[in-house]
C-alpha atoms as a PDB file:
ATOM      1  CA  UNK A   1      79.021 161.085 112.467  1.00  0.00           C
ATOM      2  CA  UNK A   2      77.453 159.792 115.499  1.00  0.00           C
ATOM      3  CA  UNK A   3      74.615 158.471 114.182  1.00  0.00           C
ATOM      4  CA  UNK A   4      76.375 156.248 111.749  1.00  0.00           C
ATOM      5  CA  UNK A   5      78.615 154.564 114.534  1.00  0.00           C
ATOM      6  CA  UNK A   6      75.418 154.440 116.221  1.00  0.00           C
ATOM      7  CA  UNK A   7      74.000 152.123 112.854  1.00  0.00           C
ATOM      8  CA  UNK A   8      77.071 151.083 112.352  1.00  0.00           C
ATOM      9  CA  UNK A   9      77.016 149.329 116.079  1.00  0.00           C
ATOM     10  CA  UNK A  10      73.197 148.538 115.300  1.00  0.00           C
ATOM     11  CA  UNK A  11      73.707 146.382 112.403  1.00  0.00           C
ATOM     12  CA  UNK A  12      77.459 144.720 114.094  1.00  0.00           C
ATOM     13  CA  UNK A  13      75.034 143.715 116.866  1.00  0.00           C
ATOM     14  CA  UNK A  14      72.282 141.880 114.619  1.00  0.00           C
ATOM     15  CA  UNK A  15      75.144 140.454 112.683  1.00  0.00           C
ATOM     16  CA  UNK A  16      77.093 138.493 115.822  1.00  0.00           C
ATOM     17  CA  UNK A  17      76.324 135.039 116.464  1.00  0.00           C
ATOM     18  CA  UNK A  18      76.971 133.067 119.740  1.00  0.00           C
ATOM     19  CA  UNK A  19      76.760 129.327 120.720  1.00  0.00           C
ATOM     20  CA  UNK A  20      76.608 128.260 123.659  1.00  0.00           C
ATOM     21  CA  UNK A  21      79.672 126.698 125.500  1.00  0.00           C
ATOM     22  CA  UNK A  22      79.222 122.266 126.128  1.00  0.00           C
ATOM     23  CA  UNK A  23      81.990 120.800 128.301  1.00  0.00           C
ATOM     24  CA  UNK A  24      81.760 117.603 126.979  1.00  0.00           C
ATOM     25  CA  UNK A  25      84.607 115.447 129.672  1.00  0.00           C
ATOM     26  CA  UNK A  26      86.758 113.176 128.143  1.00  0.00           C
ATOM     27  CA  UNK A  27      87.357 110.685 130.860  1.00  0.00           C
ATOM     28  CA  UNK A  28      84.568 107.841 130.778  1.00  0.00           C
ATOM     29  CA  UNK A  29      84.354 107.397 134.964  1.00  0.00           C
ATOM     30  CA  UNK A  30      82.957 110.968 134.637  1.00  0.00           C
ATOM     31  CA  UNK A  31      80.446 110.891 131.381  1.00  0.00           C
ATOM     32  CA  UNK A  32      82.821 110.958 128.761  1.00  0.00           C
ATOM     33  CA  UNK A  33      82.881 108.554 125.422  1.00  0.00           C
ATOM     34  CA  UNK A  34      83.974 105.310 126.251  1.00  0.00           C
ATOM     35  CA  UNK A  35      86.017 105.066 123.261  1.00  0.00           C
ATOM     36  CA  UNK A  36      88.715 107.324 125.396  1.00  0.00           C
ATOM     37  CA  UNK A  37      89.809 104.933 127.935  1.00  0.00           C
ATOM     38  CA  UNK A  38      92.040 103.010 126.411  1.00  0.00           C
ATOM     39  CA  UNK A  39      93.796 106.076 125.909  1.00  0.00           C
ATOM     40  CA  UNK A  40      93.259 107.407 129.315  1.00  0.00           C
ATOM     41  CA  UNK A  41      95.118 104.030 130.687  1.00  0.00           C
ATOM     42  CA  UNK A  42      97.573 104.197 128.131  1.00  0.00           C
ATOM     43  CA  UNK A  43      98.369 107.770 128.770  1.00  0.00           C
ATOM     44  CA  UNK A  44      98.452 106.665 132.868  1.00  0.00           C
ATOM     45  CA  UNK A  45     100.639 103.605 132.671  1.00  0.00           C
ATOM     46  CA  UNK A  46     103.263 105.771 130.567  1.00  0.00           C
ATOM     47  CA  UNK A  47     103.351 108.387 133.146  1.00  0.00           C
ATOM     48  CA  UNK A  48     103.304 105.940 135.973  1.00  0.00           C
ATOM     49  CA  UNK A  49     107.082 105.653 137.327  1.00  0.00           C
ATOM     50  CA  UNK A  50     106.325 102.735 140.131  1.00  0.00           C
ATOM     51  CA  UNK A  51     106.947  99.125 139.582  1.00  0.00           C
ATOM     52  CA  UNK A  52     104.958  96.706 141.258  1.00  0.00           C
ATOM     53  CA  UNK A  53     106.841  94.780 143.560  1.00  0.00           C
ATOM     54  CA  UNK A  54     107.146  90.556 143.164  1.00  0.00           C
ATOM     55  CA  UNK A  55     104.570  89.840 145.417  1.00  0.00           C
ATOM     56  CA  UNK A  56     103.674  85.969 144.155  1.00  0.00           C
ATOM     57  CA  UNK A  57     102.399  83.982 146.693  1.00  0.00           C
ATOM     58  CA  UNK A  58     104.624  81.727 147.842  1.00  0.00           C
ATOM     59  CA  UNK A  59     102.978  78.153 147.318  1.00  0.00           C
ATOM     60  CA  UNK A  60     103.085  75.992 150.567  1.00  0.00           C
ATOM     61  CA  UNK A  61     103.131  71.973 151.013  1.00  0.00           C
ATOM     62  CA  UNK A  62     100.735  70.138 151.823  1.00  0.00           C
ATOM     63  CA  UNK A  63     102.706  69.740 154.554  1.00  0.00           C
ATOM     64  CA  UNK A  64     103.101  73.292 155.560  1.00  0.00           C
ATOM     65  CA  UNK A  65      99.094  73.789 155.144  1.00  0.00           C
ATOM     66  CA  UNK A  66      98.700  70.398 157.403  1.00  0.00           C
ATOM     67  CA  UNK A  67     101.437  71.887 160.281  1.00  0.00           C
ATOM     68  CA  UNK A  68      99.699  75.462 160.197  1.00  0.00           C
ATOM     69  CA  UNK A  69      96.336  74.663 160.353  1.00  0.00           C
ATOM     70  CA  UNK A  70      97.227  71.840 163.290  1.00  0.00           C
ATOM     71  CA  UNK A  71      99.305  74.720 165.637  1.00  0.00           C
ATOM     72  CA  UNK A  72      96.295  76.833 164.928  1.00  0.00           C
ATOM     73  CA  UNK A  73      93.340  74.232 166.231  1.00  0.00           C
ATOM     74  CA  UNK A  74      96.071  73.883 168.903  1.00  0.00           C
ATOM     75  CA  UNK A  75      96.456  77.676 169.840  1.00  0.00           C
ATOM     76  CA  UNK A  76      92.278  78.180 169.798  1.00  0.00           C
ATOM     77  CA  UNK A  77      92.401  75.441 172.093  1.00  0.00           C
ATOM     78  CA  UNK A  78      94.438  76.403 174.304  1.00  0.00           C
ATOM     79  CA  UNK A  79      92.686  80.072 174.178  1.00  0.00           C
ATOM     80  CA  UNK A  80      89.484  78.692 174.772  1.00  0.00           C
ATOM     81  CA  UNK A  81      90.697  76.674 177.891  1.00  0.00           C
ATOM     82  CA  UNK A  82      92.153  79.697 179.357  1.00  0.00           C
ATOM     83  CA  UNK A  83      88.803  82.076 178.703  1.00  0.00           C
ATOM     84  CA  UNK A  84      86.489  79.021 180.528  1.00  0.00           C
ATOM     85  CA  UNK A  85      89.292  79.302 183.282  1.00  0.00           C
ATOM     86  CA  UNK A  86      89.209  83.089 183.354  1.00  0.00           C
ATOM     87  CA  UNK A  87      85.636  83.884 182.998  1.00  0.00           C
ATOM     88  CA  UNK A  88      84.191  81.090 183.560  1.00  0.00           C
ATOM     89  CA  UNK A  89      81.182  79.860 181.502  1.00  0.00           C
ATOM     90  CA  UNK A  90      78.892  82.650 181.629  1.00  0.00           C
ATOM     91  CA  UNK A  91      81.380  84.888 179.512  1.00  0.00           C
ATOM     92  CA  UNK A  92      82.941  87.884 180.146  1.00  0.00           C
ATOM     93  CA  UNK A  93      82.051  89.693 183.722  1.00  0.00           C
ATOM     94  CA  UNK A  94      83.173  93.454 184.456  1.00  0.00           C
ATOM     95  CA  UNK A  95      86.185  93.611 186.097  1.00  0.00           C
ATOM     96  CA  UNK A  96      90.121  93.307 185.865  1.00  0.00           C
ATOM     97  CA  UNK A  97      91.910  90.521 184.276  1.00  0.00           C
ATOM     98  CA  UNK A  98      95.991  89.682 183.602  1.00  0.00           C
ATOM     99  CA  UNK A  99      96.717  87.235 180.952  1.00  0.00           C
ATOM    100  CA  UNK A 100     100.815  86.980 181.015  1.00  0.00           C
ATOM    101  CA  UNK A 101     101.686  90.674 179.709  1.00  0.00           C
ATOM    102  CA  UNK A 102      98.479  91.574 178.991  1.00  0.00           C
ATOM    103  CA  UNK A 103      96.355  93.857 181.214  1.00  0.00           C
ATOM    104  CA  UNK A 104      92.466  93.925 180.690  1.00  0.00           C
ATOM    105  CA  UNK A 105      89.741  95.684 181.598  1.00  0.00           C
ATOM    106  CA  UNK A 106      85.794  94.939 180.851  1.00  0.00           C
ATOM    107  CA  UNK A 107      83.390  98.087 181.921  1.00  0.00           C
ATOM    108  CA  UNK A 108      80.353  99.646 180.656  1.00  0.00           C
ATOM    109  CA  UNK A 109      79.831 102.523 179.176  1.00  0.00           C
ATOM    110  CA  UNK A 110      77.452 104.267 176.986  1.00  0.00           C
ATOM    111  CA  UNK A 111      78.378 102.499 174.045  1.00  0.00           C
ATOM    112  CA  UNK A 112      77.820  99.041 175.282  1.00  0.00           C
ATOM    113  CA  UNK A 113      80.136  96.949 177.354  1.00  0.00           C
ATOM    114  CA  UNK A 114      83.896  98.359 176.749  1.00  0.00           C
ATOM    115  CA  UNK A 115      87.274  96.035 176.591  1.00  0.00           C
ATOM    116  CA  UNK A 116      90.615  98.104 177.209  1.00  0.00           C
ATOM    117  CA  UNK A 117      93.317  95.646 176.491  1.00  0.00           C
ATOM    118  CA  UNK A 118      96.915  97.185 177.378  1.00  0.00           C
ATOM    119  CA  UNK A 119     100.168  95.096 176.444  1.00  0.00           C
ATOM    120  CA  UNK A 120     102.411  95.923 179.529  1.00  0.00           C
ATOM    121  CA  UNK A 121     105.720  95.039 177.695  1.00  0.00           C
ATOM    122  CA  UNK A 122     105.347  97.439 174.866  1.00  0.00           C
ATOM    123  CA  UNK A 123     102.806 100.146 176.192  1.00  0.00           C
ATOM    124  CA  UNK A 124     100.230  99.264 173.331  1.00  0.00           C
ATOM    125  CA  UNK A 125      96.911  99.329 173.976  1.00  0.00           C
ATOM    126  CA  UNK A 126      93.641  98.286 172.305  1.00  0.00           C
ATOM    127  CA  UNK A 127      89.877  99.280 172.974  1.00  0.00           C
ATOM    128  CA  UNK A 128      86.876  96.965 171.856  1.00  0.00           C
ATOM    129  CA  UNK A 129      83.560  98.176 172.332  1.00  0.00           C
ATOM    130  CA  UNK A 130      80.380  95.420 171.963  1.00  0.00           C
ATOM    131  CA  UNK A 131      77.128  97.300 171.354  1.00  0.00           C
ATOM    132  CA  UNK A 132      73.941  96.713 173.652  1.00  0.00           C
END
C-alpha cells in the first residue's frame, strides 16, 4: 500500500504544471497599457466629491492696470529712497535698523550675511539669509 501512494505521489508530481505569476499594473503613470486611462480618470472624476470653486479671473480696465502699475512704480520709489537714506549707497551694513514697525537686524553668520526682520505690531518675524 505504501508504495503505490508513493507512485501514486510520483506520477501527481510529474503531472502538475506551474506558471509563473506577472503583475502586469493597470495604471499607465506606473507601466500599465495606455489604453486604461481614460478609464482610470473616468473612474476618478466619478468618485471625486469636490467642486472646483469659481475662481475666473476677474478682468481689470485698462484703467485699473494703468492705476496699479502707477501706485506700484510709486511704492518702489519711495522704497528705494528710503534704503539710499538708510544704508546709504554701499548697501546693506551689519547692524540694527527701524523702519516704522519694523525691527531689523543684518549679521553674519555661517551661512552668509543673515537678515532677521521682526514686525513689532504683530510679533511676526522673518529670516533672509544671502549666501557668500
Amino acid at each position: 500500500m505504501p508504495f503505490l501512494i508513493t507512485l501514486f505521489l510520483f506520477f501527481l508530481a510529474v503531472s502538475v504544471n506551474g506558471q509563473a505569476l506577472v503583475y502586469k499594473p493597470r495604471n499607465p503613470n506606473f507601466g500599465g497599457d495606455t489604453f486604461n486611462y481614460q478609464y482610470l480618470q473616468n473612474s476618478a472624476d466619478a468618485q471625486n466629491t469636490f467642486t472646483a470653486k469659481n475662481n475666473s479671473p476677474i478682468q481689470k480696465t485698462e484703467l485699473q492696470i494703468f492705476t496699479e502699475n502707477l501706485n506700484s512704480q510709486l511704492l518702489n520709489q519711495v522704497s528705494r529712497s528710503l534704503f539710499t537714506q538708510q544704508f546709504g549707497t554701499n548697501g546693506i551694513a551689519i547692524g540694527s535698523y527701524t523702519f516704522g514697525s519694523l525691527a531689523i537686524e543684518v549679521y553674519p553668520s555661517a551661512g552668509g550675511l543673515t537678515i532677521d526682520i521682526l514686525d513689532t505690531t504683530t510679533g511676526d518675524q522673518t529670516q533672509v539669509i544671502i549666501p557668500n
